[in-house]
Protein backbone atom coordinates (compact mmCIF):
# COMPACT_ATOMS: atom_id res chain seq x y z
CA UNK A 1 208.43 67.05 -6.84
CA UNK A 2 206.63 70.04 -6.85
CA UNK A 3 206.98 72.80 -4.16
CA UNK A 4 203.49 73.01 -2.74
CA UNK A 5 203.35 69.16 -1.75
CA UNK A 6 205.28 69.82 1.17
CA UNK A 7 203.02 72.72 2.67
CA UNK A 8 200.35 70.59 1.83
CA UNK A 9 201.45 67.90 3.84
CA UNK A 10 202.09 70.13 6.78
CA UNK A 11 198.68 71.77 6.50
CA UNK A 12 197.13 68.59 6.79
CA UNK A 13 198.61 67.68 10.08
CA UNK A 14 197.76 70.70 11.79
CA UNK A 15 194.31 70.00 10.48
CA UNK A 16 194.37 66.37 12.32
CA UNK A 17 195.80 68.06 15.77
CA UNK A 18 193.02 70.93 15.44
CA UNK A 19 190.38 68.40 14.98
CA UNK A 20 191.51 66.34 17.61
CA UNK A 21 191.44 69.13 20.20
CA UNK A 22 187.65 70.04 19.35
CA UNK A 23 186.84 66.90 19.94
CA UNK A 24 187.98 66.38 23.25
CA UNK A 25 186.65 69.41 24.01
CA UNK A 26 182.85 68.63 22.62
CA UNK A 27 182.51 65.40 24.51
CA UNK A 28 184.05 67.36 27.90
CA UNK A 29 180.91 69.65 27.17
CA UNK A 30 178.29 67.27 26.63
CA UNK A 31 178.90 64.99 29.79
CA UNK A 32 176.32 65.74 32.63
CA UNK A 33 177.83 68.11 35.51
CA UNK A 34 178.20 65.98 38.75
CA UNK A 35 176.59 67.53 41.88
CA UNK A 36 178.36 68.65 44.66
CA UNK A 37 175.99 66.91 46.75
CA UNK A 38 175.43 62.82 47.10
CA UNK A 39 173.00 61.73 44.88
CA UNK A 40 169.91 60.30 47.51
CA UNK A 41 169.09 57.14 45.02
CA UNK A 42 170.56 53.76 46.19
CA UNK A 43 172.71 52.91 43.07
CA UNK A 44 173.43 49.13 42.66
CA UNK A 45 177.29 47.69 42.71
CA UNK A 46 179.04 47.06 39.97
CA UNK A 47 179.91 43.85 39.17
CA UNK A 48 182.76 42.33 41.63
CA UNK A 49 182.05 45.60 43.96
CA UNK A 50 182.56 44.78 48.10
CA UNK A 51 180.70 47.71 49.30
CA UNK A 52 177.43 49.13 49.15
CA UNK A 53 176.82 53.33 49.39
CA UNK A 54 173.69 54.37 50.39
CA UNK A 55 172.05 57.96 51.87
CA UNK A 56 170.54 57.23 55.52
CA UNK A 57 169.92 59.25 58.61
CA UNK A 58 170.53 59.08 62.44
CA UNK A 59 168.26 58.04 64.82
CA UNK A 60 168.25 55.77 68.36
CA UNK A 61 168.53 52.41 68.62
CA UNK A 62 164.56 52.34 69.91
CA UNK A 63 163.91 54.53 67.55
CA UNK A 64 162.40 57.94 68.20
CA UNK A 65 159.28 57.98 69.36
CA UNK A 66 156.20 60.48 70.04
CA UNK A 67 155.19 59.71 73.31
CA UNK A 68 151.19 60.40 74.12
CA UNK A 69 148.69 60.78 76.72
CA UNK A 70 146.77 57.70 77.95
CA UNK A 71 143.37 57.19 76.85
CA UNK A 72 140.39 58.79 78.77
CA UNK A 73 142.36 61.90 78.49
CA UNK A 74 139.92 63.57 76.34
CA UNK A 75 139.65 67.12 76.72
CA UNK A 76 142.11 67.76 79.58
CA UNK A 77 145.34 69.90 79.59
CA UNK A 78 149.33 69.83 80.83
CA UNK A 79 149.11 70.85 84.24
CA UNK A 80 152.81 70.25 84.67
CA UNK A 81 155.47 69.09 82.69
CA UNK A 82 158.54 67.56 85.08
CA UNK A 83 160.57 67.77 82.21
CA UNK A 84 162.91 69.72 79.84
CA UNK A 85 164.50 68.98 76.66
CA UNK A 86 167.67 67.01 76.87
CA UNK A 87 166.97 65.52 80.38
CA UNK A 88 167.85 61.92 80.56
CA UNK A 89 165.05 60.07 82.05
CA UNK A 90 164.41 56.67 83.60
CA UNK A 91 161.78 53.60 82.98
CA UNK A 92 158.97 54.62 85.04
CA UNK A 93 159.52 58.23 85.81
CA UNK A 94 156.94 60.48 85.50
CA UNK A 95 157.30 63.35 82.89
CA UNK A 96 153.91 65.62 83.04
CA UNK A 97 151.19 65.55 85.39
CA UNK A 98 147.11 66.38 83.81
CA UNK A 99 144.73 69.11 85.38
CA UNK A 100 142.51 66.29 86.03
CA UNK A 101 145.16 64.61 88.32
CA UNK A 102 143.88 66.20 91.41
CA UNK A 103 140.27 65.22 91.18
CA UNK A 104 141.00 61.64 90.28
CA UNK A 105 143.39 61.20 93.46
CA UNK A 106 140.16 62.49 95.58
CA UNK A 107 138.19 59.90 93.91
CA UNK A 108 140.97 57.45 94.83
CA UNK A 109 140.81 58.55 98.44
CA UNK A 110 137.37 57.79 98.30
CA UNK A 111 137.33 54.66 97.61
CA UNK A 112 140.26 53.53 99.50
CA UNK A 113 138.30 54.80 102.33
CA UNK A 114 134.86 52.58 101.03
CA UNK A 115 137.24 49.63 101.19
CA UNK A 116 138.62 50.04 104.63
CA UNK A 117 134.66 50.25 105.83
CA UNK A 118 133.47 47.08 103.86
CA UNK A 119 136.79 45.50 105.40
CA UNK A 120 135.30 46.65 109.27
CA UNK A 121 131.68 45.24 108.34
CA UNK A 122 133.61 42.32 107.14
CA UNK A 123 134.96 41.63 110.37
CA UNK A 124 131.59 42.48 112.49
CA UNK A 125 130.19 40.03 110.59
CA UNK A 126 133.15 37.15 111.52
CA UNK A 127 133.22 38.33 115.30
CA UNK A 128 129.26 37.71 115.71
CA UNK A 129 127.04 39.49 118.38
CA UNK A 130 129.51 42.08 121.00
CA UNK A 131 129.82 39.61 123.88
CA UNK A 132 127.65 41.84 126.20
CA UNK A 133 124.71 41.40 124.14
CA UNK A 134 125.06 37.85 124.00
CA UNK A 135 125.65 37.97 127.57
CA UNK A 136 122.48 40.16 128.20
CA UNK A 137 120.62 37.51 125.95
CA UNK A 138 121.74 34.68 128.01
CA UNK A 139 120.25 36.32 131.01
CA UNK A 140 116.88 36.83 129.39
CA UNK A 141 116.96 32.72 129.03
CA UNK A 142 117.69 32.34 132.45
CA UNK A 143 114.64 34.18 133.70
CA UNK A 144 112.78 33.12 131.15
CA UNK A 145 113.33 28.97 131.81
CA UNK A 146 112.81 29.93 135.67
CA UNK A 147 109.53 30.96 134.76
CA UNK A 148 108.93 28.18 132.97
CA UNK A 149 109.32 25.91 135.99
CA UNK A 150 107.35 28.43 138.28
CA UNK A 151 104.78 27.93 135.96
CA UNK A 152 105.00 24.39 135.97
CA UNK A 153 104.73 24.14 139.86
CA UNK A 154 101.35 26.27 139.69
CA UNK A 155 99.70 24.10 136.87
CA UNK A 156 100.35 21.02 138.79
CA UNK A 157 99.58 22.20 142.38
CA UNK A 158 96.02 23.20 140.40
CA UNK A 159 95.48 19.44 139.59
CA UNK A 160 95.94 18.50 142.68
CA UNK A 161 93.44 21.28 144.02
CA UNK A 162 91.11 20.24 141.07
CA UNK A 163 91.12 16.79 142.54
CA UNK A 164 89.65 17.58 145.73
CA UNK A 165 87.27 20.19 144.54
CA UNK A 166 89.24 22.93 145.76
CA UNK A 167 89.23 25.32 142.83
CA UNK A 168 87.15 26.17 139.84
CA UNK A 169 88.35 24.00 136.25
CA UNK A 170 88.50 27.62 135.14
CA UNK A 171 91.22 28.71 137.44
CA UNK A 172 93.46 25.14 136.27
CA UNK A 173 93.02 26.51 132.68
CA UNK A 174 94.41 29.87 133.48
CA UNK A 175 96.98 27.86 135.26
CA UNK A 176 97.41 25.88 132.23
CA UNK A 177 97.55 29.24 129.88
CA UNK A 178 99.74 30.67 132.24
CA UNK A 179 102.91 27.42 131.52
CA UNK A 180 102.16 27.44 127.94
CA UNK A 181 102.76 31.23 127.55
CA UNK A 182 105.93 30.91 130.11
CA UNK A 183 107.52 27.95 127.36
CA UNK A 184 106.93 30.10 124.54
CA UNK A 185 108.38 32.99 126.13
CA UNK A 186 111.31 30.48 127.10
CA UNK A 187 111.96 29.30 123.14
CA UNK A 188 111.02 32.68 121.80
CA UNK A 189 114.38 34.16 123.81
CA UNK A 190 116.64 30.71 123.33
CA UNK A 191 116.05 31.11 119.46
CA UNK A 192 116.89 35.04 120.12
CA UNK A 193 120.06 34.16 121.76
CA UNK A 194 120.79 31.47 118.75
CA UNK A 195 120.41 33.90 116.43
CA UNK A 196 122.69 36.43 117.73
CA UNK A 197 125.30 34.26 118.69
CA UNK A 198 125.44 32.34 114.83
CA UNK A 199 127.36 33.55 111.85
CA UNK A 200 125.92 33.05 108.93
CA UNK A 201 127.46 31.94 106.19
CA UNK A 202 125.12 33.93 103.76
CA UNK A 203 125.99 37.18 105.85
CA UNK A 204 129.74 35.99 105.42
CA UNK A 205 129.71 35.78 101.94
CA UNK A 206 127.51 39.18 101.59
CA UNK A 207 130.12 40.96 103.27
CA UNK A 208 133.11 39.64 101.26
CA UNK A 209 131.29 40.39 98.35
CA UNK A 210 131.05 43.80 99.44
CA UNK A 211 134.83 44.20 100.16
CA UNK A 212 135.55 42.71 96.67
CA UNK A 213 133.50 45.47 95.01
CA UNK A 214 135.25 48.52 96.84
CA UNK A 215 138.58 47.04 95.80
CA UNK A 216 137.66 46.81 92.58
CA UNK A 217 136.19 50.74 92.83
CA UNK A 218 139.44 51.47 94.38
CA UNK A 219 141.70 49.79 91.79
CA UNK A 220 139.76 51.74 88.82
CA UNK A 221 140.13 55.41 91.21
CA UNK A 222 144.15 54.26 90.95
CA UNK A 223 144.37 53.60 87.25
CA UNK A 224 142.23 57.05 86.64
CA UNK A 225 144.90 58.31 88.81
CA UNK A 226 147.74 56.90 87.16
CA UNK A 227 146.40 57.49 83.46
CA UNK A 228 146.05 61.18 84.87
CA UNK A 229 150.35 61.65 84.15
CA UNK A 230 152.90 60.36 81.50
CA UNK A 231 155.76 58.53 82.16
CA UNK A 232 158.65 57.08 80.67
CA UNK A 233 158.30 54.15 78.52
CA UNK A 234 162.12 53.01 79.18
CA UNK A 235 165.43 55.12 80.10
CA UNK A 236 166.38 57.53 77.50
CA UNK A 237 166.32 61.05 76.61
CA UNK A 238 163.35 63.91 75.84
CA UNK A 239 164.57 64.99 72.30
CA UNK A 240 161.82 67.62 71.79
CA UNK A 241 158.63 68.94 73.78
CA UNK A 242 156.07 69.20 71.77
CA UNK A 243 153.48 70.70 74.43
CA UNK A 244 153.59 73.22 77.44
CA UNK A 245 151.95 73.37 80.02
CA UNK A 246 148.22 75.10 79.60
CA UNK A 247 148.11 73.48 76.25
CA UNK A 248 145.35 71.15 76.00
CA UNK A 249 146.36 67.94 75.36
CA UNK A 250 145.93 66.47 71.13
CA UNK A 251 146.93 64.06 69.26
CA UNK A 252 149.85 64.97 68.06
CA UNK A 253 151.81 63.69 71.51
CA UNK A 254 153.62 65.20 74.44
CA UNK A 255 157.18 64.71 73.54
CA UNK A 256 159.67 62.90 71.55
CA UNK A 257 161.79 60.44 72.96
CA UNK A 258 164.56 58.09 72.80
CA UNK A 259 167.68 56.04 73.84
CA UNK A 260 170.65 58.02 72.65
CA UNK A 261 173.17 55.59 74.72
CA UNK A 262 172.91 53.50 71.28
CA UNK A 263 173.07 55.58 67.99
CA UNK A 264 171.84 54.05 64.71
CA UNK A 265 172.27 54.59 61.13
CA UNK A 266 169.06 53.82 58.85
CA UNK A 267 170.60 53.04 55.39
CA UNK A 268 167.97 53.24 52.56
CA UNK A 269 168.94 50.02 50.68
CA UNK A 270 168.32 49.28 46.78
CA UNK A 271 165.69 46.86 46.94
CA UNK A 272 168.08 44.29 44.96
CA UNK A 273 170.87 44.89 46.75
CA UNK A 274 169.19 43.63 50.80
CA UNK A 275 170.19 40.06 49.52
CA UNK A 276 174.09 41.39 49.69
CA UNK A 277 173.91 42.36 53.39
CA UNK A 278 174.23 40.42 55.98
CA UNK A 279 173.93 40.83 60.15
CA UNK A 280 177.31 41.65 61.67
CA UNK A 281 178.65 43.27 58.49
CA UNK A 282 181.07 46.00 58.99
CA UNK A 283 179.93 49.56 57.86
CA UNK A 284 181.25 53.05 57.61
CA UNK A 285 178.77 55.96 58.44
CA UNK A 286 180.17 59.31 57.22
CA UNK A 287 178.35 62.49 58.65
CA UNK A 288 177.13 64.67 55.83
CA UNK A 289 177.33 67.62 57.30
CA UNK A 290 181.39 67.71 58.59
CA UNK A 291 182.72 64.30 56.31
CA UNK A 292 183.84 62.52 59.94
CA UNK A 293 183.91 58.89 59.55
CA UNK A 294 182.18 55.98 62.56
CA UNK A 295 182.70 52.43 62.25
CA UNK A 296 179.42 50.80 62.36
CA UNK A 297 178.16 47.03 62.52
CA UNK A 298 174.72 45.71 60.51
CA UNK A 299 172.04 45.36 63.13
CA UNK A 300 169.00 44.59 61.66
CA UNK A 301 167.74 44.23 57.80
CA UNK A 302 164.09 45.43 57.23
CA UNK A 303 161.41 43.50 56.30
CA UNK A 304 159.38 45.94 53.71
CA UNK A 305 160.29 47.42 50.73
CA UNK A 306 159.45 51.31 50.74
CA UNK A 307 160.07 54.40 48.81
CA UNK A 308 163.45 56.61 49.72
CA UNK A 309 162.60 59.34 52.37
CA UNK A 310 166.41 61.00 52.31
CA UNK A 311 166.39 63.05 49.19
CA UNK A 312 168.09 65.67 47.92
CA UNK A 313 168.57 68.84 45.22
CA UNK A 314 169.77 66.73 42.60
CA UNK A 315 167.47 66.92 39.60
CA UNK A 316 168.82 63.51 38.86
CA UNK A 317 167.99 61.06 41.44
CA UNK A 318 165.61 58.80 41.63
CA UNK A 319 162.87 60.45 43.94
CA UNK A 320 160.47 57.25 43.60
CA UNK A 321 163.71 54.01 44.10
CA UNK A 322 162.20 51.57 46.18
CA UNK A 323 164.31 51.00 49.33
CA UNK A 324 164.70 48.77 52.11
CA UNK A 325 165.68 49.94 55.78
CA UNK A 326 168.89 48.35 56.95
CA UNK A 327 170.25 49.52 60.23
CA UNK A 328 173.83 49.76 62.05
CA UNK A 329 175.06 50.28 65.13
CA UNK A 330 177.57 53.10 65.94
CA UNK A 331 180.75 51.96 69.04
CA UNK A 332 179.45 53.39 72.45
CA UNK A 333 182.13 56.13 71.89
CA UNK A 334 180.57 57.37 68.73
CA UNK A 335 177.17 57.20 70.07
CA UNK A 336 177.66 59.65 72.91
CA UNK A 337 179.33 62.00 70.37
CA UNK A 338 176.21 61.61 68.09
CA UNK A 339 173.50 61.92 71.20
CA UNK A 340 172.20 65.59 69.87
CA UNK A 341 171.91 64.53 65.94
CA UNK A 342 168.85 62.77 65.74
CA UNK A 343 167.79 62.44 61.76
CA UNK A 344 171.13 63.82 60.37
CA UNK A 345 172.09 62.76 56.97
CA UNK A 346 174.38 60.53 56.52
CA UNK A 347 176.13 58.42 53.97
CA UNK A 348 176.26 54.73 54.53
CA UNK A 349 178.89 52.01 53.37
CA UNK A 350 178.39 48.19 53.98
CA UNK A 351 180.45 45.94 53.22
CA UNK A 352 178.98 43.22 51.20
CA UNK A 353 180.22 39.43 50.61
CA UNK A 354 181.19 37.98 47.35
């Protein structure tokens, strides 16, 4: 046996080790570096996996939403906002007031006041004739009829002068003239009286028809008046202003608003993982920005398939995964904790069945 073979043989096994090492350390090296932060694209579950992880954000259960003038409001301006950020706000309530607000409510008072005089015609009109008038009327029959008969008593005491050639014919046709104008006279006033006495039901309707139209007037001063202010679509909270007052009003709203009593997380799906979730599904919501951890339920699954809005630095991700919206529900508790973080990022995990 020669003397080198055993240097040889020792050679060669540090040559094995040495290689060994290098190795380990050249596929260390070429392995991607893992960011810090979570990547935003929706990776699917591995096979046999119970839990889906997804990037989402906070937001209300109504969502949050840009509240805007009414229509008709072209041109006009914030007069006075009856708001400030952070103020909890009922259904109903009214949160800024328009510089046209004024002028409508005169408008309003107008036509309330059109209403209430159509209303008074309306009831002339039902009452008839003031009761002296008919009275008065009544007294112009009276005289009238009595001259009737006085009239009558001349033409016949004329016949019976005519009869024994006492007067001319011309003085019994004067006579005669004389009770034909008194009758006329007599039917001229009864009809008079008639007239003033009757309601008619032409003049009845006219009149309600006139009432009809100023409430109408009045009920489009009121909307004018009421599209002249904002108010709350439902209780909730004023998250931001995005007008003051002096600004004229655009379209880009007045506020932004929502019901923070309820706290939801939107989780940004993969598309083929929806089928997985189901309603009532427990869920984990961790806040990005201090790790804390909210038990969550699944709400509501969306119904479109979208691209990912929560992205992040990672030159890896998948900036164009097509995502579905799936939302849960934070505990009451967590909710009022979470009131102020509208749109933070958070990480999502659902629980999915087998």
């Amino acid at each position: 046996m020669s003397v080198l073979q055993p240097l040889k043989r020792r050679w060669l096994g540090k040559s094995v080790v040495i290689a060994a090492v290098l190795g380990a350390i050249g596929f260390y090296l070429s392995r991607p570096a893992e960011s810090s932060v979570p990547s935003s694209a929706p990776t699917k579950p591995k096979e046999g996996a119970t839990r889906i992880h997804a990037l989402g954000r906070l937001e209300p259960s109504g969502r949050m939403r840009v509240v805007a003038a009414p229509s008709g409001n072209d041109g006009v301006s914030v007069r006075k906002l009856m708001v400030a950020e952070g103020d909890d706000v009922s259904a109903g309530q009214v949160l800024a007031i328009f510089d046209n607000h004024s002028r409508r409510e005169a408008a309003l008072a107008e036509a309330e006041s059109r209403v209430l005089l159509a209303q008074a015609k309306l009831a002339q009109v039902r009452a008839g004739a003031k009761a002296g008038e008919i009275e008065a009327q009544r007294v112009v029959v009276s005289i009238a009829k009595r001259q009737v008969e006085e009239a009558r008593r001349q033409y016949e005491r004329g016949q019976n002068l005519l009869s024994r050639n006492a007067i001319a014919p011309e003085e019994l046709d004067k006579l005669r003239w004389s009770h034909d104008k008194a009758q006329m006279e007599w039917r001229q006033a009864d009809h008079v009286l008639t007239s003033i006495a009757e309601i008619r039901e032409t003049d009845l309707k006219t009149a309600e028809q006139e009432v009809a139209v100023a409430k109408a007037v009045a009920a489009r001063a009121m909307a004018d008046v009421e599209a002249a202010q904002v108010r709350a679509p439902s209780t909730g909270r004023i998250l931001a202003l995005l007008m003051r007052e002096g600004e004229r009003v655009t379209d880009q709203g007045l506020l932004k608003f929502g019901d923070v009593g309820c706290m939801h997380a939107v989780a940004e799906i993969f598309e083929g993982d929806v089928r997985k979730v189901r309603l009532g599904g427990d869920a984990v919501v961790i806040l990005e920005s201090s790790g804390e951890r909210f038990s969550a339920k699944v709400v509501e699954l969306g119904h479109a398939v979208a691209r990912k809005a929560v992205l992040t630095n990672d030159p890896v991700s998948d900036t164009d995964a097509r995502i579905v919206e799936v939302r849960v529900q934070l505990a009451s508790a967590d909710s009022v904790a979470l009131a102020r973080l509208s749109n933070a990022r958070v990480e999502v995990s659902i629980a999915v069945g087998d």
